[in-house]
PDB file of N, CA and C in Angstrom:
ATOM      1  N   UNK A   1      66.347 -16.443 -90.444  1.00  0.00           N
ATOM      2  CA  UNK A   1      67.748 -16.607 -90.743  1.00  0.00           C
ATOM      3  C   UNK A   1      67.954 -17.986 -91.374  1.00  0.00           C
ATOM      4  N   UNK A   2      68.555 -18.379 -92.495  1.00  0.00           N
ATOM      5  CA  UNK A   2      69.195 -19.192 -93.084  1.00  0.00           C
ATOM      6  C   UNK A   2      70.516 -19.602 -92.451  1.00  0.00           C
ATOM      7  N   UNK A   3      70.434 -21.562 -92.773  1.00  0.00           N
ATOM      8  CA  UNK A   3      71.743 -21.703 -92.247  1.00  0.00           C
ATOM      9  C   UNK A   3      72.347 -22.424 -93.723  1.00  0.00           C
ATOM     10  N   UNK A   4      73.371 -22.047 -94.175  1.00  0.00           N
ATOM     11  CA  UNK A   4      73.615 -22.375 -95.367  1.00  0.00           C
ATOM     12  C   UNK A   4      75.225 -22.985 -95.319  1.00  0.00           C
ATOM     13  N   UNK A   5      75.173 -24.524 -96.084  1.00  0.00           N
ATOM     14  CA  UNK A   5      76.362 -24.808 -96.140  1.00  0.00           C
ATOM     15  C   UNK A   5      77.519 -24.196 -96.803  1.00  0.00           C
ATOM     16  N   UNK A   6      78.943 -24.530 -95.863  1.00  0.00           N
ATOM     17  CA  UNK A   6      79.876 -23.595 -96.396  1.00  0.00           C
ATOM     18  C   UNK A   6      80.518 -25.030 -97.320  1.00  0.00           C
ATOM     19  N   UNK A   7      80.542 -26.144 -97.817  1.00  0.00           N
ATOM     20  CA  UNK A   7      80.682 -26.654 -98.876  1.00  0.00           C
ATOM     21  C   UNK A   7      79.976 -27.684 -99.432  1.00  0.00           C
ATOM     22  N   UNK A   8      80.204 -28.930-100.318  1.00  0.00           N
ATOM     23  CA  UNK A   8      79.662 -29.277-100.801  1.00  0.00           C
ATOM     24  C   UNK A   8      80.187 -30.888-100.329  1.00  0.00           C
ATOM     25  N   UNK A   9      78.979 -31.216-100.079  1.00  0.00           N
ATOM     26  CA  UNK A   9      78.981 -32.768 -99.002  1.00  0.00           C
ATOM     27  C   UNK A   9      77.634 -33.665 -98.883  1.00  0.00           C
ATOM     28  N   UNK A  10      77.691 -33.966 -97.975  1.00  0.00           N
ATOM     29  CA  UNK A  10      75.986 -35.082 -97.510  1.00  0.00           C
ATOM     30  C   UNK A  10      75.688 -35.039 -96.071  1.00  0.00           C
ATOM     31  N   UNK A  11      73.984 -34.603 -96.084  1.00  0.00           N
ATOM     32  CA  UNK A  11      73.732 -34.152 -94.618  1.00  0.00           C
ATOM     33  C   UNK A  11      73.685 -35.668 -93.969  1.00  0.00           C
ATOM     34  N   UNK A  12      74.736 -35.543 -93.019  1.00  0.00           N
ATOM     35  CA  UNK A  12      74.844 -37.074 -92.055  1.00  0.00           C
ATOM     36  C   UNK A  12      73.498 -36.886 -91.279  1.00  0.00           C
ATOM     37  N   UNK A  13      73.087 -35.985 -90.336  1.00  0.00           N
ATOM     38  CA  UNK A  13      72.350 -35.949 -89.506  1.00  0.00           C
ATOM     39  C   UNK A  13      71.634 -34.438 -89.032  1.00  0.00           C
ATOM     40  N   UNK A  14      70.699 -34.368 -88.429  1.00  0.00           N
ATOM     41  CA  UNK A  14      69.844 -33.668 -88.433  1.00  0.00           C
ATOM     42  C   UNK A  14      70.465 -33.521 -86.867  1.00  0.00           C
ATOM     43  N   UNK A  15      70.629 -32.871 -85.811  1.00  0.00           N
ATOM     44  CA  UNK A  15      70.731 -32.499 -84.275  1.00  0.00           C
ATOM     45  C   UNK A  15      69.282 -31.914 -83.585  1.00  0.00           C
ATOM     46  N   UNK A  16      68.683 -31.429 -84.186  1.00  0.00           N
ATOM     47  CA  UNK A  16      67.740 -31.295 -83.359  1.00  0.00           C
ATOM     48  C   UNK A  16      66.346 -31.218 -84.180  1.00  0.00           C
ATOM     49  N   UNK A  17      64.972 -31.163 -83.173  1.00  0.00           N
ATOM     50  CA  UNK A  17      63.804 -31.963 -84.072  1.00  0.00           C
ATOM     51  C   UNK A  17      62.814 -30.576 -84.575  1.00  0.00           C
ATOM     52  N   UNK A  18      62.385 -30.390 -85.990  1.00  0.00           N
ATOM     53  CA  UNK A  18      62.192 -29.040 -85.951  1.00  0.00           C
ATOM     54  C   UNK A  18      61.093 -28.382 -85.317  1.00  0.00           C
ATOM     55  N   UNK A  19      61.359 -26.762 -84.803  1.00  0.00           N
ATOM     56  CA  UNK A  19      60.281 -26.413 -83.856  1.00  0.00           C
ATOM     57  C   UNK A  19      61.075 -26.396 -82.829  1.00  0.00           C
ATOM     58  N   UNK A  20      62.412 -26.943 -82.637  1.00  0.00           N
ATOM     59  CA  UNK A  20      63.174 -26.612 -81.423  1.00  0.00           C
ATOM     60  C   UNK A  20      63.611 -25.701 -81.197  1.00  0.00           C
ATOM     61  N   UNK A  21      63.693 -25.051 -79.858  1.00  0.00           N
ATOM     62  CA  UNK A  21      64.503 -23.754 -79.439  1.00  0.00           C
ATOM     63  C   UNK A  21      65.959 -24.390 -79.439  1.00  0.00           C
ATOM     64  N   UNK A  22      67.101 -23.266 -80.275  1.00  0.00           N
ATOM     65  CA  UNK A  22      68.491 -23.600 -80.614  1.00  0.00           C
ATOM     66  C   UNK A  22      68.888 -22.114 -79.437  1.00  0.00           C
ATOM     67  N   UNK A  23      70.225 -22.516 -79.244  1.00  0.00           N
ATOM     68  CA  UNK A  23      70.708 -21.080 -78.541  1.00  0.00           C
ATOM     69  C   UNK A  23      71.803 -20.983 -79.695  1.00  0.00           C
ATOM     70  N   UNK A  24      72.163 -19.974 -79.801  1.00  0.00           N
ATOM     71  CA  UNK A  24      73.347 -19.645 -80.524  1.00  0.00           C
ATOM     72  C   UNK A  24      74.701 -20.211 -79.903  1.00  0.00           C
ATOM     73  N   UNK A  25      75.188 -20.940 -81.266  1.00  0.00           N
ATOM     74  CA  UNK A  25      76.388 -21.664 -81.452  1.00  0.00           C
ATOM     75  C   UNK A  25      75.938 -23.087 -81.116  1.00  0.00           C
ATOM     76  N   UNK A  26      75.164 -23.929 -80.861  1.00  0.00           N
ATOM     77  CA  UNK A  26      74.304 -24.996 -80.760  1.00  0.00           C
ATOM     78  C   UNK A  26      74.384 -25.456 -81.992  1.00  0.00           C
ATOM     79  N   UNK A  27      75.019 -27.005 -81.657  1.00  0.00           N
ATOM     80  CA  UNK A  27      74.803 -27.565 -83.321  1.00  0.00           C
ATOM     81  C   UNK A  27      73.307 -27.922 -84.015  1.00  0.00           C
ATOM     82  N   UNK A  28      73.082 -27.405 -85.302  1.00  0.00           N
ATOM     83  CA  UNK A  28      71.617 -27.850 -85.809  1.00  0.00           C
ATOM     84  C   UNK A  28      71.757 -29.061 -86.699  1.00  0.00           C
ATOM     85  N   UNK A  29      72.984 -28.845 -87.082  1.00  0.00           N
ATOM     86  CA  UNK A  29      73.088 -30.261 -88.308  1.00  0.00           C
ATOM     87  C   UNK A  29      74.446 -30.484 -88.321  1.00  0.00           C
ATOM     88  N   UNK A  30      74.888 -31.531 -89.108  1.00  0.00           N
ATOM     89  CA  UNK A  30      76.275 -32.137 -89.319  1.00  0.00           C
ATOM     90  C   UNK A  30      75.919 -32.528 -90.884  1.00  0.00           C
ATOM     91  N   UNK A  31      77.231 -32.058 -91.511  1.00  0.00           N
ATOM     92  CA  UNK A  31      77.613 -32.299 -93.019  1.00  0.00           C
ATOM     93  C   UNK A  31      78.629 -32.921 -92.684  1.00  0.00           C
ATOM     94  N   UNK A  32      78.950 -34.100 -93.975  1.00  0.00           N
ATOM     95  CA  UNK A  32      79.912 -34.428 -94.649  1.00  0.00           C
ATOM     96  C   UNK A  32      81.028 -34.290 -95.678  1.00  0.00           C
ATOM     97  N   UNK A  33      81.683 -33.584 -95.878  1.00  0.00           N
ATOM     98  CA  UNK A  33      82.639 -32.614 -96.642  1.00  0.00           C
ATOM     99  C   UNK A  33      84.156 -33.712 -96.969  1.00  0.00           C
ATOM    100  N   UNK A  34      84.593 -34.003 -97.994  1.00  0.00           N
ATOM    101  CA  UNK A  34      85.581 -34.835 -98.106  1.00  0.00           C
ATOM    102  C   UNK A  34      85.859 -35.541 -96.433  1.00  0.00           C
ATOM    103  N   UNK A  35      84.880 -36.722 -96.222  1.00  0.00           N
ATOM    104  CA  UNK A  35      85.183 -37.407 -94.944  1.00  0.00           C
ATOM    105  C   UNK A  35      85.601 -37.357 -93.650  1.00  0.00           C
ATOM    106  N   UNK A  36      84.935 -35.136 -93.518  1.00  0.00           N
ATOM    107  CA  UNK A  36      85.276 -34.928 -92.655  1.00  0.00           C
ATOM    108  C   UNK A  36      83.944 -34.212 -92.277  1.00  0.00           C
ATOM    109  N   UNK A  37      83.552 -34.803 -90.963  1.00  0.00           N
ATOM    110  CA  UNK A  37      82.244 -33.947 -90.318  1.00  0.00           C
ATOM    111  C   UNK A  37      81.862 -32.644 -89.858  1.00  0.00           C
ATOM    112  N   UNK A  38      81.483 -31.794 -90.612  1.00  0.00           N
ATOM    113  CA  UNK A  38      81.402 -30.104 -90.008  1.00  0.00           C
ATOM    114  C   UNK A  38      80.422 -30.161 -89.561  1.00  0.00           C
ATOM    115  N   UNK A  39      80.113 -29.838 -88.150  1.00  0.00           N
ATOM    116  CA  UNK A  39      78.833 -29.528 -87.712  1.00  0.00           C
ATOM    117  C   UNK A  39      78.780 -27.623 -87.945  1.00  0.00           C
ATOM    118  N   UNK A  40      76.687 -27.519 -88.164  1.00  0.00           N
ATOM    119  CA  UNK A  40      76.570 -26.522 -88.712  1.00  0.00           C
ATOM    120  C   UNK A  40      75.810 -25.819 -87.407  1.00  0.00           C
ATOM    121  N   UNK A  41      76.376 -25.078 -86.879  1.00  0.00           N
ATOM    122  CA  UNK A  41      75.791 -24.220 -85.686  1.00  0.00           C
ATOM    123  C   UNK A  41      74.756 -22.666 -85.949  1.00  0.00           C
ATOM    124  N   UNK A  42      73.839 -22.610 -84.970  1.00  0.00           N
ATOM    125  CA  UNK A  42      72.757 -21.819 -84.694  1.00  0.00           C
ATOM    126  C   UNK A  42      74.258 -20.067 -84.901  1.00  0.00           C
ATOM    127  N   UNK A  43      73.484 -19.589 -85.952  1.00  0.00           N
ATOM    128  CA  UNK A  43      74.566 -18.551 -85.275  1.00  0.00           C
ATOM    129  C   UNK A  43      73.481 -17.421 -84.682  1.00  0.00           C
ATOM    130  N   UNK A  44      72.653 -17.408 -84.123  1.00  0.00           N
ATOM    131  CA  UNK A  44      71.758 -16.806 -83.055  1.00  0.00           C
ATOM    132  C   UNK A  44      70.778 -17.746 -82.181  1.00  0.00           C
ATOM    133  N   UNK A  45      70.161 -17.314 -81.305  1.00  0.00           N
ATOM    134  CA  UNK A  45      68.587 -18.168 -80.425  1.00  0.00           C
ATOM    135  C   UNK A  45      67.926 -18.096 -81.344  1.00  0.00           C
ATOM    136  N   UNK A  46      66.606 -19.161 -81.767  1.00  0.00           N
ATOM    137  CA  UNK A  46      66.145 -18.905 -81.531  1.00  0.00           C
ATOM    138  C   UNK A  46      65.371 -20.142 -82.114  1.00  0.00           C
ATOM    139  N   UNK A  47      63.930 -20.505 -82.919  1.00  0.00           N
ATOM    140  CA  UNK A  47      63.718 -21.885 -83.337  1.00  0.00           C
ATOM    141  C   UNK A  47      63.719 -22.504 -84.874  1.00  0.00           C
ATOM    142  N   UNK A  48      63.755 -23.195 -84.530  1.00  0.00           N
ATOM    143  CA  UNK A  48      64.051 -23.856 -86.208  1.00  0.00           C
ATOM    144  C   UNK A  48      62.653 -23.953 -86.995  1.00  0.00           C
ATOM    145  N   UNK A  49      62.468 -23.710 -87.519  1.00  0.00           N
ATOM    146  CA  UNK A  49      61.370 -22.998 -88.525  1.00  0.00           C
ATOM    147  C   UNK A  49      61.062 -24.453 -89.160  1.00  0.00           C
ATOM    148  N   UNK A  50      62.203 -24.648 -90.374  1.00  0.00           N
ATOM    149  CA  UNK A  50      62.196 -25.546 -91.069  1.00  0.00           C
ATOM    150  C   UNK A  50      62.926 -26.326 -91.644  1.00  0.00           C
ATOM    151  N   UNK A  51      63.792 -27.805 -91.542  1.00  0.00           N
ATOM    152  CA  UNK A  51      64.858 -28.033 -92.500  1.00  0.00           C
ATOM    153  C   UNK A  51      65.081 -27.684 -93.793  1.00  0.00           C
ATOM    154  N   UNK A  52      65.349 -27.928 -94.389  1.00  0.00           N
ATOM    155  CA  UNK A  52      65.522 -27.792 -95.837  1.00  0.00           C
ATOM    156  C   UNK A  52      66.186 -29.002 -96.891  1.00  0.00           C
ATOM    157  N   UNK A  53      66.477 -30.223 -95.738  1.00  0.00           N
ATOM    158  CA  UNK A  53      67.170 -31.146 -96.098  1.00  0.00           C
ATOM    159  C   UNK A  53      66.944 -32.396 -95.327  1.00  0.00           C
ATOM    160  N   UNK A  54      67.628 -33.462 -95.695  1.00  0.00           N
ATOM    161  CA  UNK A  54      67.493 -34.579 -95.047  1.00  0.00           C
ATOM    162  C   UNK A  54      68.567 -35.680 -95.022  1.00  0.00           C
ATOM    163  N   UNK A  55      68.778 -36.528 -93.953  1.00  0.00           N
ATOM    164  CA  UNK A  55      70.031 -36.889 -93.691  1.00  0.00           C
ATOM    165  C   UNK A  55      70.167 -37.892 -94.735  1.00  0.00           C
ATOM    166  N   UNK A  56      71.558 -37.916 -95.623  1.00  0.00           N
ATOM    167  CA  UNK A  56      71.819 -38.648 -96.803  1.00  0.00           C
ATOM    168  C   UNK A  56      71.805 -37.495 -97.836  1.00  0.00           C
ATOM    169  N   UNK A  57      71.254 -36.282 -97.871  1.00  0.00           N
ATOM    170  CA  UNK A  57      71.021 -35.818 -99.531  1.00  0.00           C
ATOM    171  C   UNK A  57      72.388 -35.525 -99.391  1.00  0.00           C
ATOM    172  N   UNK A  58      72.835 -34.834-100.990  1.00  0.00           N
ATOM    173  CA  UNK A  58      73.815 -34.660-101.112  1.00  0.00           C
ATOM    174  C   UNK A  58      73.181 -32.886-101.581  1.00  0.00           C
ATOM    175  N   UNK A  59      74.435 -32.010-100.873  1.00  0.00           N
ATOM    176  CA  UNK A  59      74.240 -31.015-101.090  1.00  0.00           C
ATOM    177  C   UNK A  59      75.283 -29.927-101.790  1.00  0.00           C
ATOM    178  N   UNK A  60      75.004 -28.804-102.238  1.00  0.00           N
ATOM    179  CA  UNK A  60      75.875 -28.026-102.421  1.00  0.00           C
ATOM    180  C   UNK A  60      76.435 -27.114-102.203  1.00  0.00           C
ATOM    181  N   UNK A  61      77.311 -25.966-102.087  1.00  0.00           N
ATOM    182  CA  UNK A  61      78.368 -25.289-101.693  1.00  0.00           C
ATOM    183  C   UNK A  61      76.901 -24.198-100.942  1.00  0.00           C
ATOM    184  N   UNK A  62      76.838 -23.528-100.328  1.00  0.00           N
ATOM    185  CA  UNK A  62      75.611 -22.397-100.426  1.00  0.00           C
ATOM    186  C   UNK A  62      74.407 -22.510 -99.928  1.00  0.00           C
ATOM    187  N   UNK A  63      74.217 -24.014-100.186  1.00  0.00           N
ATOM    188  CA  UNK A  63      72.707 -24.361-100.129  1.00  0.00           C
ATOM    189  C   UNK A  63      72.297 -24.110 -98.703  1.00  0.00           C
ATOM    190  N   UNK A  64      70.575 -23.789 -98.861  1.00  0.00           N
ATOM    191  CA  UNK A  64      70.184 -23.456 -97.469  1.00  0.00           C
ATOM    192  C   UNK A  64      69.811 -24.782 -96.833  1.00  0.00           C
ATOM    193  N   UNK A  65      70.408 -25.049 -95.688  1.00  0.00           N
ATOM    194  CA  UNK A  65      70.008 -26.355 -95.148  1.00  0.00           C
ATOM    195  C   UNK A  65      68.288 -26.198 -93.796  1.00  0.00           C
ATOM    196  N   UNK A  66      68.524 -25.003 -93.431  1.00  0.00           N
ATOM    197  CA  UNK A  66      67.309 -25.132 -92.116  1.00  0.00           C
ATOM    198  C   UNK A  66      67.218 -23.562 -92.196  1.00  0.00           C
ATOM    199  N   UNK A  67      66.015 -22.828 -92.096  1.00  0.00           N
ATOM    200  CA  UNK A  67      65.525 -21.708 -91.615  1.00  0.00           C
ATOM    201  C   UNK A  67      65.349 -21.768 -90.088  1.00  0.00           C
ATOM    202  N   UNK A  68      65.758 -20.346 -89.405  1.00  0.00           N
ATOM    203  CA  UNK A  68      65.909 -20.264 -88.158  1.00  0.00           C
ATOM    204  C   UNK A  68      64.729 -19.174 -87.792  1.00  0.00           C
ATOM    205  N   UNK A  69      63.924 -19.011 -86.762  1.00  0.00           N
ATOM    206  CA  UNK A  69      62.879 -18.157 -86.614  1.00  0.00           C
ATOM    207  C   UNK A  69      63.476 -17.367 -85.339  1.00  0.00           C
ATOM    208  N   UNK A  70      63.723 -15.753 -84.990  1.00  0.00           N
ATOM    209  CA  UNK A  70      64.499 -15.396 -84.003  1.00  0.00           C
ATOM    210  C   UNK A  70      63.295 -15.543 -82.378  1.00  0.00           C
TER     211      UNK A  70
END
């Protein structure tokens, strides 16, 4: 499962280290979106595979930020 941003911002921070077990609704990351922080939640269990990003890039509307492994 892909977790893909719903706009276009800069990944502040990473929440957890990859290879971690997430439970669903568990934050995995936090974006920056016009100066406002969306954290991006697990929307199932299970582990994080792989980021796709890193804190500072700047990203876009869609983009996949972390693969989720169920």
């Amino acid at each position: 499962m892909e977790l893909r941003s719903p706009s276009v911002g800069k990944v502040l921070r990473l929440s957890v280290e990859p290879g971690a077990e997430v439970a669903r609704g568990q934050e995995v990351l936090v974006i920056e979106s016009m100066k406002v922080e969306i954290p991006i939640k697990a929307a199932a269990s299970g582990r994080v595979k792989e980021f796709r990003v890193a804190p500072g890039e700047q990203i876009q509307r869609n983009a996949v930020l972390a693969v989720l492994q169920p």
